[in-house]
Protein backbone atom coordinates (compact mmCIF):
# COMPACT_ATOMS: atom_id res chain seq x y z
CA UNK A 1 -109.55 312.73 -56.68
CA UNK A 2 -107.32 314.69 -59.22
CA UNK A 3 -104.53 313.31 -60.08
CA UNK A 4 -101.28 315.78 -59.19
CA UNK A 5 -99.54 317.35 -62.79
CA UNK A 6 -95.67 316.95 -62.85
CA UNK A 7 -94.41 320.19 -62.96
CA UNK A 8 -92.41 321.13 -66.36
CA UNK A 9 -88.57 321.43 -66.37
CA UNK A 10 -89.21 325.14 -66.60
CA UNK A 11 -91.60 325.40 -63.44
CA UNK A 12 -89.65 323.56 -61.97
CA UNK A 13 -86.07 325.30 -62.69
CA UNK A 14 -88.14 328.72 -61.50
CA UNK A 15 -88.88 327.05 -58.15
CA UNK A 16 -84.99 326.41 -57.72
CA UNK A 17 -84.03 329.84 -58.30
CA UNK A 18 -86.84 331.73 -56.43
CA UNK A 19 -85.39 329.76 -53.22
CA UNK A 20 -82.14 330.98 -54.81
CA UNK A 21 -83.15 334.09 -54.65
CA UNK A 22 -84.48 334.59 -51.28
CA UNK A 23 -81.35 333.21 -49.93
CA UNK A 24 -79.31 335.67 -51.74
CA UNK A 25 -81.23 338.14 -50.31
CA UNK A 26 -80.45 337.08 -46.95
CA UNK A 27 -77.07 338.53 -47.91
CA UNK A 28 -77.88 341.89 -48.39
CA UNK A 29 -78.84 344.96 -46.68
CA UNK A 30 -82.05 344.78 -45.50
CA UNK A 31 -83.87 347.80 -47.79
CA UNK A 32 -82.79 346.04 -50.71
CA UNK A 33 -85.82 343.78 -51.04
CA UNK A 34 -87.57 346.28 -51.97
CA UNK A 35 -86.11 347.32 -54.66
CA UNK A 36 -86.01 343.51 -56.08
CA UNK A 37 -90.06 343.45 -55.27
CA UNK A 38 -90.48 346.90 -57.37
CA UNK A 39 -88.14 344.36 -60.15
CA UNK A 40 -90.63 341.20 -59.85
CA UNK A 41 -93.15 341.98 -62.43
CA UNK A 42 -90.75 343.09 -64.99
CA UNK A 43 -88.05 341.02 -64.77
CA UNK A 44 -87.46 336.91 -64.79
CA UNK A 45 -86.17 335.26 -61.83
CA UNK A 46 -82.97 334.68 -63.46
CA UNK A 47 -82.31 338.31 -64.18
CA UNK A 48 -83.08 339.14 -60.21
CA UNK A 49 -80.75 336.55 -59.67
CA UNK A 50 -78.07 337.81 -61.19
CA UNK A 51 -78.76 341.34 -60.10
CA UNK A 52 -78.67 340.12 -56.34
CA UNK A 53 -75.43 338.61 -56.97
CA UNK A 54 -74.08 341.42 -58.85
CA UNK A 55 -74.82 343.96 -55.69
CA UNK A 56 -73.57 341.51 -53.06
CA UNK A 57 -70.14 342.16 -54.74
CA UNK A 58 -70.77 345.23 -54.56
CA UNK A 59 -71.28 345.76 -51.10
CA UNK A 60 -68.23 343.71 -50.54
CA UNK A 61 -66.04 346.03 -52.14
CA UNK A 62 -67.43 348.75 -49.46
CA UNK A 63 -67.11 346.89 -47.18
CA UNK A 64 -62.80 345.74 -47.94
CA UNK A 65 -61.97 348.65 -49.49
CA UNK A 66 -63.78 352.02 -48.01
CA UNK A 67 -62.42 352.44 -44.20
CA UNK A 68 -66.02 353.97 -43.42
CA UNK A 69 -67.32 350.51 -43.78
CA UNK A 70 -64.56 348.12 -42.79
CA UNK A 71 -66.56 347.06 -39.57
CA UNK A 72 -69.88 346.48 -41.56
CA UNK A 73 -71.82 342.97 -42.13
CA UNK A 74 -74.11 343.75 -45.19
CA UNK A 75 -76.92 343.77 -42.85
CA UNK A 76 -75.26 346.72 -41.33
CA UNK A 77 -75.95 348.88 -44.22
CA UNK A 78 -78.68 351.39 -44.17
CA UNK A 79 -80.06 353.81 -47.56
CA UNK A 80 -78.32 356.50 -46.03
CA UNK A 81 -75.28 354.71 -46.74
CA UNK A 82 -76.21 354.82 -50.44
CA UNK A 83 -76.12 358.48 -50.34
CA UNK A 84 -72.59 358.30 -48.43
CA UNK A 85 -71.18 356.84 -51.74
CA UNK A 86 -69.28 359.33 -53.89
CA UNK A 87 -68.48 359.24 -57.67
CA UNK A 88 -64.88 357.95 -56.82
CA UNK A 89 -65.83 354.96 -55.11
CA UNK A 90 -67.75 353.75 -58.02
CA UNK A 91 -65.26 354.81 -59.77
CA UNK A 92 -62.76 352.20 -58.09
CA UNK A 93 -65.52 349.66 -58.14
CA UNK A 94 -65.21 349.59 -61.98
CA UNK A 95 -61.66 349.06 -61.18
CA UNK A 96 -62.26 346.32 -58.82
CA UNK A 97 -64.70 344.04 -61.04
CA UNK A 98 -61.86 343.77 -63.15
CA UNK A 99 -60.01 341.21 -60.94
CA UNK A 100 -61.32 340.30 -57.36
CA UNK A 101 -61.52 337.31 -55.35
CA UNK A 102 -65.03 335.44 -54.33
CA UNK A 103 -64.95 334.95 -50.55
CA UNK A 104 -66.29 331.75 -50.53
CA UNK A 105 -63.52 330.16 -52.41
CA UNK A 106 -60.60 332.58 -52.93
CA UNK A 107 -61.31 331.98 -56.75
CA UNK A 108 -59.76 334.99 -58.65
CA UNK A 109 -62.86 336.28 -61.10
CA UNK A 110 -62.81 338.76 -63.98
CA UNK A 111 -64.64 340.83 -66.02
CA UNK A 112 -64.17 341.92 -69.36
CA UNK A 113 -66.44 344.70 -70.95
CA UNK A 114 -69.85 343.07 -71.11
CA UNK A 115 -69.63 341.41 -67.40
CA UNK A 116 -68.35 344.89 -66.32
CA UNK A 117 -71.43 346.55 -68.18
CA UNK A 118 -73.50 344.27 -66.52
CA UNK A 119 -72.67 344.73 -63.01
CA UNK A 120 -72.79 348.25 -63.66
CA UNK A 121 -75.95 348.21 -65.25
CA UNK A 122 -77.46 346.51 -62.16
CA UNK A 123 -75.72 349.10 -59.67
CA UNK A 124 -77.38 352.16 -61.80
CA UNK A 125 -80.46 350.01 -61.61
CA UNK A 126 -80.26 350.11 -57.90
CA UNK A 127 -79.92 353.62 -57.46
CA UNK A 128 -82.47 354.66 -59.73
CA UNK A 129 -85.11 352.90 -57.90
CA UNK A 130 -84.44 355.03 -54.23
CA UNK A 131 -83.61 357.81 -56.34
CA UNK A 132 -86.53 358.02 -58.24
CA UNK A 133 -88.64 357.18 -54.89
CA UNK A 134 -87.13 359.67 -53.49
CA UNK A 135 -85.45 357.57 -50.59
CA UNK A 136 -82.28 358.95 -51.02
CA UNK A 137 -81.22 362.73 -52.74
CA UNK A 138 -78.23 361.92 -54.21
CA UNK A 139 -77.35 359.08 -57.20
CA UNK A 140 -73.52 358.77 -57.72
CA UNK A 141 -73.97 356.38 -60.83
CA UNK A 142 -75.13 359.52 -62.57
CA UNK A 143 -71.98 361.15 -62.42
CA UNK A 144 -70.26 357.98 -63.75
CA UNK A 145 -69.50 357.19 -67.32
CA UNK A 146 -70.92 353.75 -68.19
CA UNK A 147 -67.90 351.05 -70.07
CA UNK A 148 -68.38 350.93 -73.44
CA UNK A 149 -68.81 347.52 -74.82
CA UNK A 150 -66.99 346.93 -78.69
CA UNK A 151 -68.66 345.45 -81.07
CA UNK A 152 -66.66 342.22 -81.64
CA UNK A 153 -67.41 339.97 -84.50
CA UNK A 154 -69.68 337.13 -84.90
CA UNK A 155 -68.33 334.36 -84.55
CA UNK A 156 -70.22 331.64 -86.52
CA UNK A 157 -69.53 328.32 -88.50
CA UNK A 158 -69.60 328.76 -92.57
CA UNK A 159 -71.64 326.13 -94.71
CA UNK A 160 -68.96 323.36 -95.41
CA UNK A 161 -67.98 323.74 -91.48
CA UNK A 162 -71.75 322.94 -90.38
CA UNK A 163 -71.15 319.94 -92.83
CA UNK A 164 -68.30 318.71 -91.36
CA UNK A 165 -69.47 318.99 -87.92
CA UNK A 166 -72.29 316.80 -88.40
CA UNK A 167 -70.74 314.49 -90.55
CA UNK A 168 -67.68 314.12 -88.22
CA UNK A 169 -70.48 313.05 -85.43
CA UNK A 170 -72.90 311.27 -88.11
CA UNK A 171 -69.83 309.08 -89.49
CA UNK A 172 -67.85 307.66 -86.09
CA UNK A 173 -65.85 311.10 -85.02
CA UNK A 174 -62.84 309.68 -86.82
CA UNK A 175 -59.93 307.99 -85.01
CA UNK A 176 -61.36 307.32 -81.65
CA UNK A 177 -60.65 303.98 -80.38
CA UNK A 178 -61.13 302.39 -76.30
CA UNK A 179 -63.13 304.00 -73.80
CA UNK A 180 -63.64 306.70 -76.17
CA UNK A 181 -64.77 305.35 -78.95
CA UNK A 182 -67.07 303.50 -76.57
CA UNK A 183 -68.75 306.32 -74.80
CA UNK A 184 -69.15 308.21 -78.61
CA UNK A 185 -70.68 305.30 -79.43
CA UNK A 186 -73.53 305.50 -76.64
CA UNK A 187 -74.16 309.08 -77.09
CA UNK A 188 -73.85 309.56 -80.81
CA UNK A 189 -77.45 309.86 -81.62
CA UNK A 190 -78.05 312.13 -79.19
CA UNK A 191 -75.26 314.18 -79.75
CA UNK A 192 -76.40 314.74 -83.53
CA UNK A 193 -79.65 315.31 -82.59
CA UNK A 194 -78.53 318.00 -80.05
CA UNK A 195 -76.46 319.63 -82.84
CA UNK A 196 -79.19 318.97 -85.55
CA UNK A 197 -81.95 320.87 -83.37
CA UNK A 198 -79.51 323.94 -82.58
CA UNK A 199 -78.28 324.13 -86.26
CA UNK A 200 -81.20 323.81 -87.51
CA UNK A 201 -83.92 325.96 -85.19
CA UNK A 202 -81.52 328.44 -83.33
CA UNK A 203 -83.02 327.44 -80.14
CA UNK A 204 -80.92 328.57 -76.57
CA UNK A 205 -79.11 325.54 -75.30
CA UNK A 206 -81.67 326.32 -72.01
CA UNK A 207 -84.80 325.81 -74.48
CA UNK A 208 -83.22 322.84 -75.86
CA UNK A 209 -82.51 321.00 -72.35
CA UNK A 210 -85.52 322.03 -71.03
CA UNK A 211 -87.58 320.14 -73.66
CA UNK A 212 -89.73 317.07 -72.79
CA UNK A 213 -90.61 314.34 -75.62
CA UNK A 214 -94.50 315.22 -75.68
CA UNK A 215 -92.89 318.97 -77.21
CA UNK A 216 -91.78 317.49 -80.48
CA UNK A 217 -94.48 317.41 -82.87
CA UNK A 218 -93.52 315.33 -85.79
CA UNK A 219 -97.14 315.91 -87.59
CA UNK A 220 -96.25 319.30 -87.97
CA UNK A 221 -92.75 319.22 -87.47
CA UNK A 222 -92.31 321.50 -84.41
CA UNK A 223 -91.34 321.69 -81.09
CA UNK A 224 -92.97 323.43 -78.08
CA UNK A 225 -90.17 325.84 -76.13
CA UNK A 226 -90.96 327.95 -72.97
CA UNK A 227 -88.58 331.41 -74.06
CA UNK A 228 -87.50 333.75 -71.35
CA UNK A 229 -89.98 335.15 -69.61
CA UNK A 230 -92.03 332.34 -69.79
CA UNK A 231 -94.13 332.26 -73.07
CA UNK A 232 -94.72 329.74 -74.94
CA UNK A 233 -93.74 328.69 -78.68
CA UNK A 234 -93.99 326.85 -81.67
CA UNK A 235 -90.70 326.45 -83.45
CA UNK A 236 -90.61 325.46 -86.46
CA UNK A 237 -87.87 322.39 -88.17
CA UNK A 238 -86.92 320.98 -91.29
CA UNK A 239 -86.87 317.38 -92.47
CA UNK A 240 -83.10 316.87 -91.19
CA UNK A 241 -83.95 317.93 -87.69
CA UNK A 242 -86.78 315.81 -87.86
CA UNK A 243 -84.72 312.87 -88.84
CA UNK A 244 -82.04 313.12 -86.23
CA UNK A 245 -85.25 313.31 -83.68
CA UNK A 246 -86.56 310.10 -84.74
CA UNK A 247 -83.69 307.70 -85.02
CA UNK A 248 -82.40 309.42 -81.13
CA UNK A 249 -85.71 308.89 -80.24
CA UNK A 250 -86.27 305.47 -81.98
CA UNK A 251 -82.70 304.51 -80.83
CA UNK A 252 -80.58 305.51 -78.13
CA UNK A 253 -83.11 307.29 -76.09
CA UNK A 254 -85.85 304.49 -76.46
CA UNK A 255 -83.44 301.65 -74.87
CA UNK A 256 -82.12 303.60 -71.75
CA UNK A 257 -84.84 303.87 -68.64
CA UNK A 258 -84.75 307.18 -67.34
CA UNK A 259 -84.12 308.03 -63.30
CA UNK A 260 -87.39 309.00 -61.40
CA UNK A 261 -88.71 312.49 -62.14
CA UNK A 262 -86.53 312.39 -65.40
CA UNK A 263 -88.95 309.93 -67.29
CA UNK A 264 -90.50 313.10 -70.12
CA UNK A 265 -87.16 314.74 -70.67
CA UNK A 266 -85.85 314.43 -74.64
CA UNK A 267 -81.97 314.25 -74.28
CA UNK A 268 -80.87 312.37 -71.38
CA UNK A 269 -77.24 312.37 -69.63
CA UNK A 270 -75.62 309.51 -69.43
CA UNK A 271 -76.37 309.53 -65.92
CA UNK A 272 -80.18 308.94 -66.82
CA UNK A 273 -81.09 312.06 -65.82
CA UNK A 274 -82.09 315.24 -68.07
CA UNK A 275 -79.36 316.85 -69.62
CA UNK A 276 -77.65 319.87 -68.34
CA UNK A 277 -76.75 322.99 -70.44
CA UNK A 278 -73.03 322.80 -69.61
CA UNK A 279 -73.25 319.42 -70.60
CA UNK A 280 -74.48 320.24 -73.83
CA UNK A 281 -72.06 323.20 -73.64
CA UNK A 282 -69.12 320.78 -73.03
CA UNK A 283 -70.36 318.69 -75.72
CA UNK A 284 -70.52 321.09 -78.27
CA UNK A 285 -66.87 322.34 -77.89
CA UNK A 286 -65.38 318.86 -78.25
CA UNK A 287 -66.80 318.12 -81.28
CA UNK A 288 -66.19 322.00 -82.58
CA UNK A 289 -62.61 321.75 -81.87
CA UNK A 290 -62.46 318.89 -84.48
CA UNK A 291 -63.73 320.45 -87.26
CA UNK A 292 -62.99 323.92 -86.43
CA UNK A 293 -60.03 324.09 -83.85
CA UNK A 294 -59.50 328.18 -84.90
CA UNK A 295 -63.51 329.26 -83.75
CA UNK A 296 -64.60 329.26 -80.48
CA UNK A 297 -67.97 327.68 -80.84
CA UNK A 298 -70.77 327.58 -78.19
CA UNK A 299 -74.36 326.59 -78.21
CA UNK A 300 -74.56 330.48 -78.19
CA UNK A 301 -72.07 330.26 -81.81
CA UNK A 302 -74.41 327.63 -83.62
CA UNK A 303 -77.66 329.86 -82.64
CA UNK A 304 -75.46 332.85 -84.33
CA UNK A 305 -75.16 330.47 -87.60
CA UNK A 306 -79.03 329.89 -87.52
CA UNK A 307 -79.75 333.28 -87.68
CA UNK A 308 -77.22 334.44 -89.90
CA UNK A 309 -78.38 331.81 -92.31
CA UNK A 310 -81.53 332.48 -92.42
CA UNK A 311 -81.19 335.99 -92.90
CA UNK A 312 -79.24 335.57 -95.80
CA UNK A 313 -82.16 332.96 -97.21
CA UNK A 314 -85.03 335.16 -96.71
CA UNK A 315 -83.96 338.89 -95.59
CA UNK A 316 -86.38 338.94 -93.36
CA UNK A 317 -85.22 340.52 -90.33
CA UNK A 318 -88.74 340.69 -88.62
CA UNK A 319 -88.84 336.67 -89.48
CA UNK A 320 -85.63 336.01 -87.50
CA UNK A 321 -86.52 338.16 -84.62
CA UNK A 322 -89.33 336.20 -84.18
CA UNK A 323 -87.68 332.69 -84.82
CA UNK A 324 -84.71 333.46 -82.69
CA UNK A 325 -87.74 334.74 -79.87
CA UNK A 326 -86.02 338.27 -79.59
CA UNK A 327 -88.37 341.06 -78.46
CA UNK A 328 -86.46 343.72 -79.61
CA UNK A 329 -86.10 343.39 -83.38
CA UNK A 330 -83.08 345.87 -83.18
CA UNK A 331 -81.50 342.78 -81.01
CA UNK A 332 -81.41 341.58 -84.30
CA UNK A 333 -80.79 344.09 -86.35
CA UNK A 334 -77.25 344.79 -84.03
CA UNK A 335 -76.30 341.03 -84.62
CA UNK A 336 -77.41 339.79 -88.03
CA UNK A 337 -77.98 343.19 -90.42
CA UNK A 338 -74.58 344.17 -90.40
CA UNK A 339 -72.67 343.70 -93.79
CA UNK A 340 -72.00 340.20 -94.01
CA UNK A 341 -68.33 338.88 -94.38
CA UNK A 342 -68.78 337.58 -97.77
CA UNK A 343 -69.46 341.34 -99.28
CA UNK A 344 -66.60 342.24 -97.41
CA UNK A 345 -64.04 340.25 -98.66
CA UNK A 346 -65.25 342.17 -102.01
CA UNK A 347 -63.29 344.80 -100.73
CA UNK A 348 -59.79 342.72 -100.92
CA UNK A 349 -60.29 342.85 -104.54
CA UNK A 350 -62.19 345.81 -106.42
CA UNK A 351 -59.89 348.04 -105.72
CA UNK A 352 -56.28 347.96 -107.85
CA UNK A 353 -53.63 350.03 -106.97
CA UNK A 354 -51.68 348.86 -110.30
């Protein structure tokens, strides 16, 4: 008799949101599963995900603000209704994602450019496909102009602020004291290896949760990470990361018992279960606004620090592409080729006007 494999964190987040899925598609017109089979072998489950919640708002704008459909259930909607749709009313709909309210809750939600380009980008998706199968004759998205995203800056930590954040966890996070001072106490270890790993490999705060303890390789100092889509990688650390590994895993992580079914994950909550990423999200913006209470830093900002360091180091864009698990390289290119802010400031001072 074989004995049964445990399922990875990664197989097993899939699972969740295919049943995700097919409940969200409960909630739409009836033709649309096609379209989101046609997706399936191009596309993750998260992005179909996102794409099915993106057109159920959709269809709820029809159906509270176009009198043709004020009587409709989504279910009621047919592809002919597609076709029904003129350029104005996706016009509005631009409008609407702005500021609208989720039924469920009444929560007001907003979008600024690149959740508006998103939704958008998943309508014109939608189209396209009964378009293109020739299902319906006429594609309004066409004959709408897309939002244009800005290019905002990066928003990263410098050198002597990567210092400081570690050595603000590394050295007691300075005048805590109680129940505070407690709980920093319990998760210290963890906390620096969290931010070691991130600083130090670029991974996605997903990757990072998502890793079990049989993925660090201290031999070869790497760590096994599933990357979207699903492949599989060796990334590469330095001796630092692998130092903040070892005494978490040596310390903290050995003396807690994890919950059932959490027994292989590598950061723990303090729950005893695996780690969340808004957890680690949370976590990352208490200690930022410490050290660096004017910067807005994410798991996202320290991956943009990674990369923008070790482009400088090497100037190897094709390298970082690679590391950071980008399949576009011009991903890259948009993000961490640009003039960097130190040449910039250059600027300030070569040219005299007296």
């Amino acid at each position: 008799m074989t004995e049964k494999r445990t399922k990875s964190h990664y197989e097993q987040t899939k699972i969740k949101q295919t049943l995700r899925l097919r409940e969200l598609l409960k909630t739409l017109p009836p033709f649309a599963k096609n379209f989101f089979i046609a997706m399936e072998p191009l596309t993750s489950v998260r992005t179909r995900t996102n794409y099915a919640y993106d057109l159920r708002v959709f269809f709820k704008f029809l159906i509270e603000n176009n009198p043709v459909y004020k009587n409709y259930e989504p279910s009621s909607f047919s592809v002919e209704d597609l076709e029904n749709v003129e350029p104005l009313d996706i016009e509005e709909y631009m409008s609407y994602l702005k500021v609208y309210e989720r039924n469920v809750d009444h929560a007001v939600l907003t979008n600024e450019e690149k959740g508006l380009s998103r939704k958008m980008s998943a309508l014109r998706s939608f189209y396209a496909y009964f378009f293109k199968h020739q299902i319906i004759e006429k594609n309004p998205t066409l004959l709408v102009s897309m939002p244009k995203i800005h290019e905002k800056a990066i928003i990263r930590l410098d050198t002597d602020e990567v210092v400081s954040l570690l050595d603000f966890v590394e050295k007691g996070g300075g005048n805590m004291s109680g129940q505070s001072k407690l709980y920093f106490e319990k998760t210290r270890l963890r906390d620096l290896a969290i931010l070691t790993l991130l600083l130090g490999t670029g991974l996605r705060v997903s990757e990072c949760v998502g890793l079990d303890i049989n993925d660090v390789d201290f031999k070869n100092n790497g760590v096994k990470v599933i990357r979207k889509g699903g492949s599989e990688m060796i990334v590469y650390f330095g001796d630092e990361v692998a130092a903040a590994l070892k005494e978490y895993l040596e310390g903290s992580r050995a003396s807690v018992t994890p919950l059932a079914g959490h027994e292989n994950a590598l950061f723990l909550s303090t729950q005893r279960r695996r780690i969340g990423v808004q957890a680690v999200e949370n976590m990352v913006r208490k200690y930022a606004r410490q050290v660096t209470p004017n910067k807005k830093i994410t798991p996202h900002k320290l991956r943009s620090t990674y990369g923008t360091t070790l482009y400088k180091e090497t100037g190897d864009i094709y390298l970082v592409a690679d590391v950071l698990g980008h399949k576009d390289v011009n991903t890259t290119k948009k993000h961490y080729a640009a003039i960097d802010e130190d040449r910039r400031r250059l600027a300030a001072t070569a040219v005299k006007l007296r």
